[in-house]
Protein backbone atom coordinates (compact mmCIF):
# COMPACT_ATOMS: atom_id res chain seq x y z
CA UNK A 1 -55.57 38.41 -72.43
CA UNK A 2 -55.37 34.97 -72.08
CA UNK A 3 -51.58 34.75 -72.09
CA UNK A 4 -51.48 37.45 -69.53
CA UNK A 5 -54.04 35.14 -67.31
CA UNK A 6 -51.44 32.52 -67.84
CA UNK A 7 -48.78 34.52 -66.88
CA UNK A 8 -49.67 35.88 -63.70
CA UNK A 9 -51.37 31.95 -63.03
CA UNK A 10 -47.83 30.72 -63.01
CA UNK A 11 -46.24 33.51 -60.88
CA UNK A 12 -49.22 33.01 -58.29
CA UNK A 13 -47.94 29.05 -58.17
CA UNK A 14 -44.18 29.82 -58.18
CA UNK A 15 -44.66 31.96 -54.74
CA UNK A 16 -46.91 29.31 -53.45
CA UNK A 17 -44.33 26.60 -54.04
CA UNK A 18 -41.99 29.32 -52.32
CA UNK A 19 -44.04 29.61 -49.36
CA UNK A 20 -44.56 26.20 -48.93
CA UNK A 21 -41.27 25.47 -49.16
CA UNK A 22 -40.07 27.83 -46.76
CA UNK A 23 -42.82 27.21 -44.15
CA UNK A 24 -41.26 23.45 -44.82
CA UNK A 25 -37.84 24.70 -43.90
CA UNK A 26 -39.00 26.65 -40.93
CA UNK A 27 -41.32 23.03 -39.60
CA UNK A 28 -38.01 21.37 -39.86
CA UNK A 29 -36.09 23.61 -38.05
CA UNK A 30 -38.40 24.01 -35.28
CA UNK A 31 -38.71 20.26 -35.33
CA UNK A 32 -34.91 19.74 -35.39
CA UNK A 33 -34.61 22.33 -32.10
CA UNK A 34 -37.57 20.79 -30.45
CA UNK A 35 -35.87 16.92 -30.75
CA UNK A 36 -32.52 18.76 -29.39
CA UNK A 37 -33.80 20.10 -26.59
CA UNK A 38 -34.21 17.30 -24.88
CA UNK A 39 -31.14 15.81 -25.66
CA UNK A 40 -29.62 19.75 -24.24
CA UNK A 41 -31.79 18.77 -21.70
CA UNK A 42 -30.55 15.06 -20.76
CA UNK A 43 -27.05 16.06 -20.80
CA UNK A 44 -27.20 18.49 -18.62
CA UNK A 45 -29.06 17.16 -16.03
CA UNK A 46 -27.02 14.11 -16.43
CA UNK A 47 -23.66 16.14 -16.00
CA UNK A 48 -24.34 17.57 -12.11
CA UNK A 49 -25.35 13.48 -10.49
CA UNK A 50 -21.73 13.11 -8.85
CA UNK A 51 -20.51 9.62 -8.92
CA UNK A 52 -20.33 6.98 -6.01
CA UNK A 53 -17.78 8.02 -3.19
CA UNK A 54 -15.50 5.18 -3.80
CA UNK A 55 -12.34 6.39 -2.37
CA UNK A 56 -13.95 6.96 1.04
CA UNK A 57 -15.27 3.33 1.39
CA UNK A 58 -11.89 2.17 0.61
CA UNK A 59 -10.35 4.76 3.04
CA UNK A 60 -12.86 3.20 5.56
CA UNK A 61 -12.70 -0.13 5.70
CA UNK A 62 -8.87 -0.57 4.88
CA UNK A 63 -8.02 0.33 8.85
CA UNK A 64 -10.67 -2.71 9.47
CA UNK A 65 -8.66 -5.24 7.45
CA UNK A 66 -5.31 -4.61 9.07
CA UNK A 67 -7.03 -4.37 12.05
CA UNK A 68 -8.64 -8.17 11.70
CA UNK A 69 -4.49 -9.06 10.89
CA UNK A 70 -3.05 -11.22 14.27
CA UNK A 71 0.15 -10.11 15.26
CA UNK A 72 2.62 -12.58 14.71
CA UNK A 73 4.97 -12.36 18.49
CA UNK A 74 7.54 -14.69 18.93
CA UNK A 75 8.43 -15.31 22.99
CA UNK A 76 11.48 -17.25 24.12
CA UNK A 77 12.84 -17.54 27.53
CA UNK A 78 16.03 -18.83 29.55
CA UNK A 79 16.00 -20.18 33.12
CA UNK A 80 18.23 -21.88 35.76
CA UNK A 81 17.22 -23.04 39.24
CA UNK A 82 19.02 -24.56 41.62
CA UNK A 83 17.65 -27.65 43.16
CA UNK A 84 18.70 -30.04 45.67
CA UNK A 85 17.40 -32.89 44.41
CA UNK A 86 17.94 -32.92 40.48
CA UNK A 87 15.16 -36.20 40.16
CA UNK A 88 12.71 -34.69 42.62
CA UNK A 89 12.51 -31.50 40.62
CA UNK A 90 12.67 -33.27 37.28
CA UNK A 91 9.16 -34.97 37.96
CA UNK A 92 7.61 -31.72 39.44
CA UNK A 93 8.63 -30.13 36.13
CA UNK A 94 7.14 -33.06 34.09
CA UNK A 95 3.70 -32.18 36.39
CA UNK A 96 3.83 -28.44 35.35
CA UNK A 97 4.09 -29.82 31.79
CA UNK A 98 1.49 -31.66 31.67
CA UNK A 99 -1.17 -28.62 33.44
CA UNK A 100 -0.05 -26.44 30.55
CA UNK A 101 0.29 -28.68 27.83
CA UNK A 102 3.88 -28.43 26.87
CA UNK A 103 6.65 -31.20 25.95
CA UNK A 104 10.26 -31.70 26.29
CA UNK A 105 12.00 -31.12 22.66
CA UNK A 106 15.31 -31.69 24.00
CA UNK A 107 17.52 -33.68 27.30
CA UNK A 108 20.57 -33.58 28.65
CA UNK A 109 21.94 -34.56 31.84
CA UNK A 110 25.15 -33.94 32.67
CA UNK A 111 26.83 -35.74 35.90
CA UNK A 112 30.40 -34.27 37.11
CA UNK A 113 32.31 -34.18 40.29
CA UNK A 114 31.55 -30.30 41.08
CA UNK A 115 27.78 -30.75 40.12
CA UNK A 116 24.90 -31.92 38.13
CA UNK A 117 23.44 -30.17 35.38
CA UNK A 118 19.71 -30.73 33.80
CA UNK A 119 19.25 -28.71 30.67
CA UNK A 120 15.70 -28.83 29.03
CA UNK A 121 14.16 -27.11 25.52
CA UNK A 122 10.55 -27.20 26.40
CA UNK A 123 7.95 -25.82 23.56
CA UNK A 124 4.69 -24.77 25.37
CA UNK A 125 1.85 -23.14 23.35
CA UNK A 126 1.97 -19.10 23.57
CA UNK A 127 -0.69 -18.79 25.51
CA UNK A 128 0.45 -20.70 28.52
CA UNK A 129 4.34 -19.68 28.25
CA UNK A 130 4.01 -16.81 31.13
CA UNK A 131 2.13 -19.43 33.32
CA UNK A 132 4.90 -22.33 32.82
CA UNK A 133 7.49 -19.72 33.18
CA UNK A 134 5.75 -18.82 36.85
CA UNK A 135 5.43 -22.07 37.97
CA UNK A 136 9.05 -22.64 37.66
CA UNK A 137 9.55 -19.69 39.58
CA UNK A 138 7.10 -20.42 42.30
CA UNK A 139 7.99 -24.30 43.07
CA UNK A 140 10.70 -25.80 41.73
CA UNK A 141 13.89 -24.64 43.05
CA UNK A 142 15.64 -21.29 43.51
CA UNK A 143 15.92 -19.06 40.44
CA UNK A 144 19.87 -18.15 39.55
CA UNK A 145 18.78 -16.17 36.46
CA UNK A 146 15.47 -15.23 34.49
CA UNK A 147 15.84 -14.05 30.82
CA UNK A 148 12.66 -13.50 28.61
CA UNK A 149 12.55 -11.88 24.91
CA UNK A 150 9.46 -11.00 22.86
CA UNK A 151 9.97 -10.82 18.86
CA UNK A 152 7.47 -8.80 16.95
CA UNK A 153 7.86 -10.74 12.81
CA UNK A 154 4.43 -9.45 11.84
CA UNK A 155 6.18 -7.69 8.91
CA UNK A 156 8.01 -9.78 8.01
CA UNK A 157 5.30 -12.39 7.98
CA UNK A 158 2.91 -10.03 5.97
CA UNK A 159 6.12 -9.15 3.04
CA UNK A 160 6.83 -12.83 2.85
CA UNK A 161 3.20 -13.27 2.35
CA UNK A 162 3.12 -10.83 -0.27
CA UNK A 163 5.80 -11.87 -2.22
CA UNK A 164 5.01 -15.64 -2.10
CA UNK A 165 0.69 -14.56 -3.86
CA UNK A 166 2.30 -12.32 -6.05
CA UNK A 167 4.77 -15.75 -6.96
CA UNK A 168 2.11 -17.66 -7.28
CA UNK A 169 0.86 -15.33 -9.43
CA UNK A 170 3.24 -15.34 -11.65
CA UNK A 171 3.29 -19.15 -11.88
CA UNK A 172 0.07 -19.63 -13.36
CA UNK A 173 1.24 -16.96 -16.20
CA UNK A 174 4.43 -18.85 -17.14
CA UNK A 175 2.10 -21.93 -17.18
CA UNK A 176 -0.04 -20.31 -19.74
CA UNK A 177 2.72 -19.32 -21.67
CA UNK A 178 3.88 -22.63 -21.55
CA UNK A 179 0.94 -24.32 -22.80
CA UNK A 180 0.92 -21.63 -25.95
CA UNK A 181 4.69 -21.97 -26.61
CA UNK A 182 5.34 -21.91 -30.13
CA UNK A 183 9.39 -22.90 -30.23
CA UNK A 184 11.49 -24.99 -28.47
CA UNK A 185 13.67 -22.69 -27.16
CA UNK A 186 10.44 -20.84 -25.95
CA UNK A 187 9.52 -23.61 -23.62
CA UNK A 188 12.75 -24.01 -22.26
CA UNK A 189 13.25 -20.54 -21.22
CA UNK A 190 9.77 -20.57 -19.69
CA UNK A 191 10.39 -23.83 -17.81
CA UNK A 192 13.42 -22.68 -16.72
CA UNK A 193 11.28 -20.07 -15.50
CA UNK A 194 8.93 -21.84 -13.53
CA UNK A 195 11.41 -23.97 -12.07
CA UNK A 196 13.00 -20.72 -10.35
CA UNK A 197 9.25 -19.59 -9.05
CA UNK A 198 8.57 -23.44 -7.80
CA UNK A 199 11.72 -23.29 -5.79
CA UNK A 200 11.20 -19.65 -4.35
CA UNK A 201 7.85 -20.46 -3.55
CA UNK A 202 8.84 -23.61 -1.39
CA UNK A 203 11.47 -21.58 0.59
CA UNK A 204 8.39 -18.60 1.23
CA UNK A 205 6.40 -21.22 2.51
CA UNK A 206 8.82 -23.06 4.60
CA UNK A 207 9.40 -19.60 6.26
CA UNK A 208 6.10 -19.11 7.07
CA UNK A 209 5.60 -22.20 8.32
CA UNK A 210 8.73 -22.17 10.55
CA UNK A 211 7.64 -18.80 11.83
CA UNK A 212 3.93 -20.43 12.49
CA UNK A 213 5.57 -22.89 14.30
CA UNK A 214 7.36 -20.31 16.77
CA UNK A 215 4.57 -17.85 17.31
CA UNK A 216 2.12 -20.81 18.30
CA UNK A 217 4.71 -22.42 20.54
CA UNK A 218 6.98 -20.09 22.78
CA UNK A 219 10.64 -21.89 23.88
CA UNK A 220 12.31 -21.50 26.97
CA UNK A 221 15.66 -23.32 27.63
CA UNK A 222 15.30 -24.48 31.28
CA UNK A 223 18.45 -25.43 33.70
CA UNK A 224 18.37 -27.46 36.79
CA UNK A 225 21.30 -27.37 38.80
CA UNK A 226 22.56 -29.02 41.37
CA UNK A 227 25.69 -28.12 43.35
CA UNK A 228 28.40 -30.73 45.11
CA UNK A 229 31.03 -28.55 46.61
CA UNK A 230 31.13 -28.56 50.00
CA UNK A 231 32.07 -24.40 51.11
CA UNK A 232 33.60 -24.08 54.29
CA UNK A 233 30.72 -21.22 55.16
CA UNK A 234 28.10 -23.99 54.43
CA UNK A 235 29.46 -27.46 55.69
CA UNK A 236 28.07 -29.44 58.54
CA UNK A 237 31.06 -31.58 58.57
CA UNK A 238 33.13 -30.96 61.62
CA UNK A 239 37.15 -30.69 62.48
CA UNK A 240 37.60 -34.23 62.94
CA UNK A 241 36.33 -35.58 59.44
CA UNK A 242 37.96 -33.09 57.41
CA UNK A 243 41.91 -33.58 59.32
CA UNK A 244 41.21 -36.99 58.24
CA UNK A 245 39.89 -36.48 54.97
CA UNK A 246 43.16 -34.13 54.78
CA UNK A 247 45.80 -36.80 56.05
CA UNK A 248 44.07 -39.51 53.57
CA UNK A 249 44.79 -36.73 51.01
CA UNK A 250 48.33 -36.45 52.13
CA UNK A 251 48.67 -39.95 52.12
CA UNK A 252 47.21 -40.47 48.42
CA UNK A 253 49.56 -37.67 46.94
CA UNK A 254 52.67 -39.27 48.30
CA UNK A 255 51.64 -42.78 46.79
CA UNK A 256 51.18 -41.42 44.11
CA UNK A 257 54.77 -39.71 44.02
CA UNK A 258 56.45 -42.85 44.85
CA UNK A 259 54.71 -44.60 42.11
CA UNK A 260 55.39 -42.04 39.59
CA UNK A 261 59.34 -42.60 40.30
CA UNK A 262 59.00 -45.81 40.04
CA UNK A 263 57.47 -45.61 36.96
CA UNK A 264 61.17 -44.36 35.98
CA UNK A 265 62.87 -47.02 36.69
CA UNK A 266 64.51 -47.36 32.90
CA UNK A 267 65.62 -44.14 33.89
CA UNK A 268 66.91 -45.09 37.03
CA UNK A 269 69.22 -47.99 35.93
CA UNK A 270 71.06 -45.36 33.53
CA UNK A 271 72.64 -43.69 36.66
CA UNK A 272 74.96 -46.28 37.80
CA UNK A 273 76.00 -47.21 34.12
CA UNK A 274 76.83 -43.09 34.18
CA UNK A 275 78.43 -42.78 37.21
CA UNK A 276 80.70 -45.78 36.02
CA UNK A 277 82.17 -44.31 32.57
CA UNK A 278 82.38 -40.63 34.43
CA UNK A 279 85.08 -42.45 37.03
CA UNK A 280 86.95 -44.54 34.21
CA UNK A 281 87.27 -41.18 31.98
CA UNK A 282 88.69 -39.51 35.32
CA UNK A 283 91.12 -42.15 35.75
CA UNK A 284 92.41 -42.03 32.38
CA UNK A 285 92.40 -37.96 32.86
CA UNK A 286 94.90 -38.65 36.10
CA UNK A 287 97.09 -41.14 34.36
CA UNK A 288 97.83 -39.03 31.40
């Protein structure tokens, strides 16, 4: 009896470990699912938040940069006027220089028999060019011909631009590479390098700066003339004056004919010498 109370004592405990065991397994579980849920959970109500609308915003304010870029117009201009007094209209155009704040760059005067001739290169800032250019037209003389050009270099000022950060760019990288050169031959290449950018980036800014230079003052090329010749539609002078004007013309050209033979003369004592040895030869021809 008392082994069979033993016996069915240790059966009772062997399902009671199994029970316990299993309701262990099942606690787990349920705890396992119940910490994953969440995380289920988490991720997807973390997956449907869209993210920020970057590309718009760029799309948006890119028009408002290129927008904010100045144009970069280049204006040039050529005039002549004909004026009857060349020094009279040289000191109104000095006047109309001053009121719009432009200078002479270049003179010259040119004095011949048929006319005189004023050239100027005047450099007036852009936004006074139209202004000197009307001036000239209203006041100064009479205009023989207008020619005005416009010169839109807004791409190339924004390529050259480009090109000469990007250069710069690159610059500072060769420099770093420099500095961490391990070989000689390394360093030389890379200063060799660098040399190329330095000079490249000089001629890019010289550009810009020459095209700076053109956009924020316009040129125009301005011609005073002046005309001698008297026309015969247009001269005051009468009959009289011009018969003797004619007759002292007359008179000049035949001086100067008579002084241009006698600047022959060596020429002029070979003709008796000829005449001389052509009669002796003829002599001699009858004789024989």
């Amino acid at each position: 009896m008392k082994n069979l109370f033993l016996l069915l004592f240790c059966l009772s405990l062997s399902n009671c470990s199994k029970s316990g065991s299993n309701k262990h397994s099942v606690n787990t579980e349920i705890a396992q699912s119940k910490n994953e849920a969440p995380m289920a959970v988490l991720e997807v109500t973390s997956a449907p938040i869209p993210p920020p609308m970057e590309t718009p915003a760029m799309e948006h304010t890119s028009p408002k940069k290129t927008d904010t870029i100045s144009r970069k117009i280049i204006k040039n201009g050529d005039m002549r006027i004909q004026v009857g007094d060349i020094k009279k209209a040289q000191t109104q155009v000095n006047d109309i220089l001053k009121s719009n704040k432009a200078y002479i760059q270049n003179e010259e005067f040119k004095n011949t028999d048929v006319d005189e001739n004023l050239d100027l290169t005047i450099r007036v800032p852009h936004k006074n060019f139209d202004a000197l250019v009307n001036s000239f037209s209203d006041g100064v003389g009479s205009v023989l011909s207008k020619n005005i050009s416009s010169d839109d270099v807004t791409e190339e000022y924004t390529d050259v631009s480009i090109k000469l950060a990007n250069k710069r760019i690159y610059l500072e990288k060769y420099r770093d590479m420099l500095r961490n050169a391990a070989t000689t031959k390394d360093m030389l290449e890379i200063q060799e390098n660098i040399r190329e950018l330095e000079d490249e980036i000089d001629v890019s800014e010289g550009r810009l700066r020459f095209i700076d230079d053109r956009v924020n003052y316009s040129t125009l090329n301005l011609s005073l003339y002046k005309e001698k010749v008297r026309s015969s539609a247009t001269s005051k002078v009468g009959f009289g004056s011009r018969f003797v004007d004619s007759l002292t013309e007359g008179w000049n050209s035949f001086v100067g004919f008579f002084l241009g033979i006698i600047s022959l003369w060596p020429f002029l004592l070979l003709i008796p010498v000829i005449v001389f040895l052509w009669r002796k030869w003829r002599s001699r021809k009858r004789n024989k």
